[in-house]
Protein backbone atom coordinates (compact mmCIF):
# COMPACT_ATOMS: atom_id res chain seq x y z
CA UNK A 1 -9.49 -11.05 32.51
CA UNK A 2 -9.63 -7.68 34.81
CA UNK A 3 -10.53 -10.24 37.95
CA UNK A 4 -7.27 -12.71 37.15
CA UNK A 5 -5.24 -9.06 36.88
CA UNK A 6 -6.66 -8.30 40.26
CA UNK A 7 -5.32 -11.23 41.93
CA UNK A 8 -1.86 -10.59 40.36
CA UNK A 9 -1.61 -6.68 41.00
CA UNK A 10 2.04 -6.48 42.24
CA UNK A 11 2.56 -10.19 42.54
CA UNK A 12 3.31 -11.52 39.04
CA UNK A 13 2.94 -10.12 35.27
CA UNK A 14 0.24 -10.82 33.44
CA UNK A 15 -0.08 -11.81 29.83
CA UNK A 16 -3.07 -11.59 27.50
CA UNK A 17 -2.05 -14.59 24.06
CA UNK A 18 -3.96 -16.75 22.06
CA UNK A 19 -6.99 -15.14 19.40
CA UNK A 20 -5.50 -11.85 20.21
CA UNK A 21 -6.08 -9.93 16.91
CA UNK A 22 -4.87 -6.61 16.29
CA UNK A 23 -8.96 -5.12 16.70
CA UNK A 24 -8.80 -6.59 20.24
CA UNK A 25 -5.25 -5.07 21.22
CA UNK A 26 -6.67 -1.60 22.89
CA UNK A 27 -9.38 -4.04 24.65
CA UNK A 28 -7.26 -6.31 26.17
CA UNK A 29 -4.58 -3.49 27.07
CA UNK A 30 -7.46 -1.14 29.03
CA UNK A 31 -8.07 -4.70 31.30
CA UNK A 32 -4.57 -4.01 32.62
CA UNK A 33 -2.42 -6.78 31.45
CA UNK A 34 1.41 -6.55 31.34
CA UNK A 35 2.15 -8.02 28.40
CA UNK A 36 -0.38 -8.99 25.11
CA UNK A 37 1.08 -11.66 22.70
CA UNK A 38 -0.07 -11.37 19.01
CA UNK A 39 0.28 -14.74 16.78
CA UNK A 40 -1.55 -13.32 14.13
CA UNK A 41 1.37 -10.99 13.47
CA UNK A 42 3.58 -13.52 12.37
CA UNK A 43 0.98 -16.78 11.52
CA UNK A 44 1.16 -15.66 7.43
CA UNK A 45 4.76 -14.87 7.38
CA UNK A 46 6.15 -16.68 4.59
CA UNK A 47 9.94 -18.28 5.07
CA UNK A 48 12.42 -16.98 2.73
CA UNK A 49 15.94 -18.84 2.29
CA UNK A 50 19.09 -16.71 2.27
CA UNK A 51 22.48 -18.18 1.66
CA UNK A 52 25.33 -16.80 3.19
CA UNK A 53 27.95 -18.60 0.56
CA UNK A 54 30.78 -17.16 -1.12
């Protein structure tokens, strides 16, 4: 990952996603990456229904 940031510096953002768990997050941040994408954060959301009738 720091090598593929390398090649990027100052030419396009970079974005750590996909198995990113929140015990990886300070990991994957000190490689340098613009931007880290978290699935797990939202992957066991439940849906809840809210009705906006009167």
């Amino acid at each position: 990952m720091r090598a593929c940031v390398r090649i990027a510096a100052g030419k396009a953002l970079t974005e750590a996603s996909g198995g990113v768990t929140l015990d990886r997050v300070r990991a994957i941040a000190e490689c340098g990456v613009d931007l880290i994408s978290i699935g797990a954060l939202t992957h066991s959301v439940t849906g809840l229904d809210i009705s906006l009738e009167l």
